[in-house]
C-alpha atoms as a PDB file:
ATOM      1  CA  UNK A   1       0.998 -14.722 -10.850  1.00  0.00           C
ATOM      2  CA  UNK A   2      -0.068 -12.892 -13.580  1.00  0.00           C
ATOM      3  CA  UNK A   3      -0.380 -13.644 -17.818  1.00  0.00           C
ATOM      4  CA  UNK A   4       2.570 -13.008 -18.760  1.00  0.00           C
ATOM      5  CA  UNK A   5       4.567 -14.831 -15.684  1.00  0.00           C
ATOM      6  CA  UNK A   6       2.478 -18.499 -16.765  1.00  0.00           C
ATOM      7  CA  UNK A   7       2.752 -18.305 -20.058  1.00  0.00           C
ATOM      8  CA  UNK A   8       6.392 -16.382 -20.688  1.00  0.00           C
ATOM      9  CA  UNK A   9       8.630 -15.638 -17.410  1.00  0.00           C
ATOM     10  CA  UNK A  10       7.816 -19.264 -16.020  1.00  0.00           C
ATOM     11  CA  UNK A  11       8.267 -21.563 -18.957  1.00  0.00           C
ATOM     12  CA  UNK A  12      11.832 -19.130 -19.856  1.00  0.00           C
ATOM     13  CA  UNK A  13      13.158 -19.994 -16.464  1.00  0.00           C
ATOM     14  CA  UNK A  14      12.093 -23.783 -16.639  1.00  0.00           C
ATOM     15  CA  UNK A  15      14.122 -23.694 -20.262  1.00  0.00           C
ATOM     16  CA  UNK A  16      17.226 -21.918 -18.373  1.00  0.00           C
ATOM     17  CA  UNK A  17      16.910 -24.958 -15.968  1.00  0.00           C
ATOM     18  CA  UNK A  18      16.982 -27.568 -17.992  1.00  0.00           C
ATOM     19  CA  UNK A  19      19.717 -25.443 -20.419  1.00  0.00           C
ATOM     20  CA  UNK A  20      21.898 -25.595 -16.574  1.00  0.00           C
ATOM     21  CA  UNK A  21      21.828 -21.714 -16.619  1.00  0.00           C
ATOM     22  CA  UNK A  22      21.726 -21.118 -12.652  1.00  0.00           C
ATOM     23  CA  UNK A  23      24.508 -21.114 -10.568  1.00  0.00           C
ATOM     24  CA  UNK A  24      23.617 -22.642  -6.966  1.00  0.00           C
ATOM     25  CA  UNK A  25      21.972 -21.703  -4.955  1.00  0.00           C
ATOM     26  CA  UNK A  26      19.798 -19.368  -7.351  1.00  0.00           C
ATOM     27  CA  UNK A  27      16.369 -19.171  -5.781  1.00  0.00           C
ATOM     28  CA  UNK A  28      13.627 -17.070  -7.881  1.00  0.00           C
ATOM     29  CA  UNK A  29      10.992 -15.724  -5.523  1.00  0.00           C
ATOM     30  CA  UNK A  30       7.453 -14.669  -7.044  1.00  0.00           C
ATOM     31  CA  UNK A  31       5.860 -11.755  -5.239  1.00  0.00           C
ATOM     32  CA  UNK A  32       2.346 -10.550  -5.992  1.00  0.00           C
ATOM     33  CA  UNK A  33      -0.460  -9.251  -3.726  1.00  0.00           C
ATOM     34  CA  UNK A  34      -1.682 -11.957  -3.867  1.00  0.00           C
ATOM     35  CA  UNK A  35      -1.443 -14.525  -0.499  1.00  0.00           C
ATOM     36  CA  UNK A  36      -0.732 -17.895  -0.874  1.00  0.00           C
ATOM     37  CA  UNK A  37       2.210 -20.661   0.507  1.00  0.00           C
ATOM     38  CA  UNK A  38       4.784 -22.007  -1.306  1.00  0.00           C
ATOM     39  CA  UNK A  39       3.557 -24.875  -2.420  1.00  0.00           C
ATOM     40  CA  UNK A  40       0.505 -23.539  -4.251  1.00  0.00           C
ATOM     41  CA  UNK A  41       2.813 -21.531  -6.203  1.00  0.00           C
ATOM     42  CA  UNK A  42       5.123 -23.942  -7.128  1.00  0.00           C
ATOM     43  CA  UNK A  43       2.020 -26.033  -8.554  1.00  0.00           C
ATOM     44  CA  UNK A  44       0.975 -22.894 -10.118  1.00  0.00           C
ATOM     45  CA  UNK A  45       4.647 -22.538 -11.945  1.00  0.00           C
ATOM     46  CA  UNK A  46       4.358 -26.329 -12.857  1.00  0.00           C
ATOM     47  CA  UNK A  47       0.755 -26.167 -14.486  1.00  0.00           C
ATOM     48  CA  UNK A  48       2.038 -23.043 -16.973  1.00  0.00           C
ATOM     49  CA  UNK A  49       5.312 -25.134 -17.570  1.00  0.00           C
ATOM     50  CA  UNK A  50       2.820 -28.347 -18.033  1.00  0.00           C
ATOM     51  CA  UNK A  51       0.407 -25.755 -20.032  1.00  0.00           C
ATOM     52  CA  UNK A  52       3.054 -23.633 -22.120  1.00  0.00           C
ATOM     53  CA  UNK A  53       5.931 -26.051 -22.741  1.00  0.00           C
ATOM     54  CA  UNK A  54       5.905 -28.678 -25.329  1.00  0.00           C
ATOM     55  CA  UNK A  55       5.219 -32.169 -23.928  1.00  0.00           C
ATOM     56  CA  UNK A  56       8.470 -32.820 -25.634  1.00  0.00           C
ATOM     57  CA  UNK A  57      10.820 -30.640 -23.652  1.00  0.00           C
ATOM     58  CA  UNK A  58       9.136 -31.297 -20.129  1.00  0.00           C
ATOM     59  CA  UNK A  59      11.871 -33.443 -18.413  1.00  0.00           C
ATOM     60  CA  UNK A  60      10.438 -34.572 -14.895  1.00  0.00           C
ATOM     61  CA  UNK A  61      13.919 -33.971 -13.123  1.00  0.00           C
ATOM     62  CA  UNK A  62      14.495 -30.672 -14.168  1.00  0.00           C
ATOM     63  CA  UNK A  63      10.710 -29.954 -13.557  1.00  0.00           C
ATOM     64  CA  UNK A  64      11.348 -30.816  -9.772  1.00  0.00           C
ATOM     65  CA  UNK A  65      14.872 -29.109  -9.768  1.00  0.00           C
ATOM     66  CA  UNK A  66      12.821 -25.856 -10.567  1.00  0.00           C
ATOM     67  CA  UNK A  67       9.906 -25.610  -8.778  1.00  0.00           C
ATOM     68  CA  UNK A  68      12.066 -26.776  -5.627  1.00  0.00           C
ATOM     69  CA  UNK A  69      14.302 -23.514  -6.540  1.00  0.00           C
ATOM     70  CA  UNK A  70      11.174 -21.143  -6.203  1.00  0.00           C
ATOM     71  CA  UNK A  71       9.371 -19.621  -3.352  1.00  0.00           C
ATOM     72  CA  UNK A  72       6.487 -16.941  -2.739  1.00  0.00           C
ATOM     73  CA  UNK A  73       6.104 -13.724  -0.890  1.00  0.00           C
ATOM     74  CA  UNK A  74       2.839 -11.758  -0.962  1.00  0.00           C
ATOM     75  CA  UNK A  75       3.845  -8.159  -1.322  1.00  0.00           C
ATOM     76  CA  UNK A  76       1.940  -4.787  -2.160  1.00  0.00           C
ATOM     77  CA  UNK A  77       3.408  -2.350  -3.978  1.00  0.00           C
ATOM     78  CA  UNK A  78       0.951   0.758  -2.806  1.00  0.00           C
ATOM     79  CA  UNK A  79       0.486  -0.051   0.912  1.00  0.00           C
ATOM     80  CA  UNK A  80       4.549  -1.167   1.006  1.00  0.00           C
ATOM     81  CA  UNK A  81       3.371  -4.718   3.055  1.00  0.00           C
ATOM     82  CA  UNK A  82       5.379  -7.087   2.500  1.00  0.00           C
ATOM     83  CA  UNK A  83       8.509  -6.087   1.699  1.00  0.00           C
ATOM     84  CA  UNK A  84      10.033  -7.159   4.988  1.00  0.00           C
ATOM     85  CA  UNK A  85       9.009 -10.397   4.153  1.00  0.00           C
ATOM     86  CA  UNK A  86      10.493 -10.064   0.601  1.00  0.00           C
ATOM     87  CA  UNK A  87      13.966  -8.763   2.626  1.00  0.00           C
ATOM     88  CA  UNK A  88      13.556 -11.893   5.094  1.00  0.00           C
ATOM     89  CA  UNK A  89      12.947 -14.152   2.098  1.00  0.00           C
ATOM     90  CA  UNK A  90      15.975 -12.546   0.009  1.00  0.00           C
ATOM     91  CA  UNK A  91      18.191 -12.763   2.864  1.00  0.00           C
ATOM     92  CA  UNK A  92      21.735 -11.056   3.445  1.00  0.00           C
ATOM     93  CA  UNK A  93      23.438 -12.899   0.961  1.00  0.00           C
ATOM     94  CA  UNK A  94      25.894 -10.627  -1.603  1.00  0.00           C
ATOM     95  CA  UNK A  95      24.348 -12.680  -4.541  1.00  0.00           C
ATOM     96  CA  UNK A  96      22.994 -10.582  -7.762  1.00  0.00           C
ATOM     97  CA  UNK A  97      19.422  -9.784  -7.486  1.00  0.00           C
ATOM     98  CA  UNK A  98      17.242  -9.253 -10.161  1.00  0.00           C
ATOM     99  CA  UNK A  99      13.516  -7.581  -9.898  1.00  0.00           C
ATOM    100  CA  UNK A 100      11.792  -8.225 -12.682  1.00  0.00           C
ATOM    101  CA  UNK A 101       8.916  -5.734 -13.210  1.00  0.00           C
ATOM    102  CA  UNK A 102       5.661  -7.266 -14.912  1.00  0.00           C
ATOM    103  CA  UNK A 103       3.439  -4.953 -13.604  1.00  0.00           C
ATOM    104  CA  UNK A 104       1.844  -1.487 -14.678  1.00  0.00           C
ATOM    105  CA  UNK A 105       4.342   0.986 -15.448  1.00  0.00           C
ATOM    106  CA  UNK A 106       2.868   3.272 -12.726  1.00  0.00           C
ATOM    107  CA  UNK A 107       4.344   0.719 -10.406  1.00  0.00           C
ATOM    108  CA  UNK A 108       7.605   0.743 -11.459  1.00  0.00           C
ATOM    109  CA  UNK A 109       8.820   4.293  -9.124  1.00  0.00           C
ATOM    110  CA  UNK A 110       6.680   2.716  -6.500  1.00  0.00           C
ATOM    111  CA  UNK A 111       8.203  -0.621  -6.386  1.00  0.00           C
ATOM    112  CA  UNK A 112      11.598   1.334  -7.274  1.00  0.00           C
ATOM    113  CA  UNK A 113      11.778   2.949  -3.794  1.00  0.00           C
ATOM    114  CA  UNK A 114       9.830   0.555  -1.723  1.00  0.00           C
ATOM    115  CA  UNK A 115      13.272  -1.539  -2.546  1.00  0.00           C
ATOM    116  CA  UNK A 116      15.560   1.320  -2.075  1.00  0.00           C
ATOM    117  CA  UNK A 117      13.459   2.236   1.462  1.00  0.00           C
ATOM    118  CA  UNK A 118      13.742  -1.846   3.050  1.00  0.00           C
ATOM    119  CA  UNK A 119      17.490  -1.845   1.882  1.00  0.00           C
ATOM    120  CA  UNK A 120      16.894  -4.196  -0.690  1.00  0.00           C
ATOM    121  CA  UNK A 121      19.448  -2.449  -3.698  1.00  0.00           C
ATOM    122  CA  UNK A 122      22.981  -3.612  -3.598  1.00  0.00           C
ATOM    123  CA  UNK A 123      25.246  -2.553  -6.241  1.00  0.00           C
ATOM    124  CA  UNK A 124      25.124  -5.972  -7.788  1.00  0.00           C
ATOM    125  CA  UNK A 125      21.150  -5.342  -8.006  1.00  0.00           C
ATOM    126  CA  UNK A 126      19.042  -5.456 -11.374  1.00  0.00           C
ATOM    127  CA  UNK A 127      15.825  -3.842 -12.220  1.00  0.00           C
ATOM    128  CA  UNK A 128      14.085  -5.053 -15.227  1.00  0.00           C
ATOM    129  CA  UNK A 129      11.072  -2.983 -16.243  1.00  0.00           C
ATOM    130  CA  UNK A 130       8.803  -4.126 -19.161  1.00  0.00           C
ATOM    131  CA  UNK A 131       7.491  -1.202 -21.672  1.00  0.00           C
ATOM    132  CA  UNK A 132       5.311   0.486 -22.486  1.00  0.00           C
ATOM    133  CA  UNK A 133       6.811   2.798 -20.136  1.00  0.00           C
ATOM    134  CA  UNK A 134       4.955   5.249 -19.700  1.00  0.00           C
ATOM    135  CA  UNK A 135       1.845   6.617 -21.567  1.00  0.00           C
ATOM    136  CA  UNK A 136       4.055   9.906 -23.786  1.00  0.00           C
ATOM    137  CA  UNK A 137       7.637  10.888 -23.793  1.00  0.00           C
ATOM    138  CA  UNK A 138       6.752  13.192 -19.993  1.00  0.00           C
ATOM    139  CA  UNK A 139       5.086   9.993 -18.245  1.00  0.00           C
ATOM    140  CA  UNK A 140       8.154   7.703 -19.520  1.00  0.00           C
ATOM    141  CA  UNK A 141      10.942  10.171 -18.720  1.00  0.00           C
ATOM    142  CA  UNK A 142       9.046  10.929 -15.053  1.00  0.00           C
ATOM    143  CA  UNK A 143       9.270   6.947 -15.140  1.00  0.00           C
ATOM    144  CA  UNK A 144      12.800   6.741 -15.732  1.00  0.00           C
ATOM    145  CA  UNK A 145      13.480   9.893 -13.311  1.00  0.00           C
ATOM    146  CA  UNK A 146      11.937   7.924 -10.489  1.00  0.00           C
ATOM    147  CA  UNK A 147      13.833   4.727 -11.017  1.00  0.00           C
ATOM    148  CA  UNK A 148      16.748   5.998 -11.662  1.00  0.00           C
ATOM    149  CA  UNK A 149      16.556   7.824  -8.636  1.00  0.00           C
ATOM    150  CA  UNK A 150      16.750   4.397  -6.582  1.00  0.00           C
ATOM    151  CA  UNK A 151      19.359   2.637  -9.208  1.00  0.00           C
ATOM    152  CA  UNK A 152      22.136   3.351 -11.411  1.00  0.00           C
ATOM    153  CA  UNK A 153      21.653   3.513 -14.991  1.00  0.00           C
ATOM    154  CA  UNK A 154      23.551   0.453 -15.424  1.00  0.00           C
ATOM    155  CA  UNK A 155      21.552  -1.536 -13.115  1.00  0.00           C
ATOM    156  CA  UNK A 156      18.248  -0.608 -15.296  1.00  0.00           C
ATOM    157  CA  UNK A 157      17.102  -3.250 -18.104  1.00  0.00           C
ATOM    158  CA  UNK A 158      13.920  -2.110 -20.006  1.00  0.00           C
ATOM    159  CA  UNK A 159      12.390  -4.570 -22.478  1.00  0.00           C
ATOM    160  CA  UNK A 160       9.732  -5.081 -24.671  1.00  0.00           C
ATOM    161  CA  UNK A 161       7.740  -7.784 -24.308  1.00  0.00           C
ATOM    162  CA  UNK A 162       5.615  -7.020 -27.485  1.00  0.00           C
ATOM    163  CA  UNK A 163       8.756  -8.375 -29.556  1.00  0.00           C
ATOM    164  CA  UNK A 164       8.078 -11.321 -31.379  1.00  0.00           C
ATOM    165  CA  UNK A 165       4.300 -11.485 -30.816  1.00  0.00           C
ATOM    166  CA  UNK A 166       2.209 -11.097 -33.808  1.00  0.00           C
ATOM    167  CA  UNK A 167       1.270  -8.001 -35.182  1.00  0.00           C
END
C-alpha cells in the first residue's frame, strides 16, 4: 500500500494486463499491516493506475479485468499475524508464487521465515527482494544468509528499483 506499489508495482501489473501476460487464474494479493477489505484496495490499485498511467493507455475492460484479479490480506511481518490468512487466501493450489518484497530490508529474513514457518514455500516459489540490501557488505550478506536459509538460490530475485530513476 505503500509508494512504490501506487506509483510502480500497480501500474506494471495493470500494463501486464492489458499486454495479456497472466495465465488464469493469476490472482495478485497485496498484504500490508495495514487492515482494510477488498474492495478498498482494489479502488486504491485503480486510483494509482487512474493517477500513474497515461489517460491514453487506461482501457476500462482491462481496468476491471485487474482489479477483479486482486485481493487483500492484512499481515505483520514482526508479530507473524496474518499469515494464516495470507495461507487461506493463497490456497493449496501448485501454482508459482511470487513474494515480492517492497519493504525495509530488515524485513526481508523476517518475512523469509514467517513463509517458510506457515508452509507457504513450494519449490515453484519466488522471492523478490528490492535493494539496498542491507546497510555494508556484513548486513547484506547476513541478509542473504537469512533468506537463503528459507529458499534456494534460484528461487531469490534481487532488484534495484533505483534503475532508471534520475540521478
Amino acid at each position: 500500500t505503500g509508494d512504490l506499489a501506487e506509483r510502480k508495482l500497480l501500474p506494471a501489473l495493470y500494463y501486464r494486463q492489458c499486454d495479456q501476460q497472466f495465465s488464469e487464474p493469476t490472482r495478485i494479493i497485496g498484504a500490508s499491516r495495514s487492515k482494510m477489505p477488498d474492495e478498498e484496495f482494489r479502488h486504491f490499485a485503480e486510483k494509482a493506475i487512474r493517477d500513474h498511467v497515461p489517460a491514453s493507455d487506461i482501457k476500462e475492460e482491462e481496468l476491471r479485468k485487474f482489479t477483479q484479479r486482486i485481493s487483500y490480506v492484512a499481515v505483520d511481518a514482526k508479530s507473524g499475524d496474518g499469515f494464516e490468512d495470507l495461507k487461506q487466501a493463497i490456497g493449496d493450489s501448485a501454482s508459482i508464487r511470487a513474494f515480492y518484497l517492497a519493504v525495509a530490508p530488515a524485513l526481508f529474513g523476517e518475512i523469509s521465515h514467517k513463509l517458510k514457518q506457515h508452509g507457504l514455500i513450494t519449490a515453484d516459489s519466488r522471492i523478490v527482494v528490492e535493494k539496498p540490501i542491507g546497510r555494508d557488505l556484513q548486513s547484506a550478506r547476513g541478509l542473504n544468509d537469512q533468506i537463503g536459509a528459507d529458499f534456494g538460490e534460484h528461487q531469490i530475485f534481487r532488484i534495484d528499483h533505483y534503475l532508471g530513476k534520475e540521478t
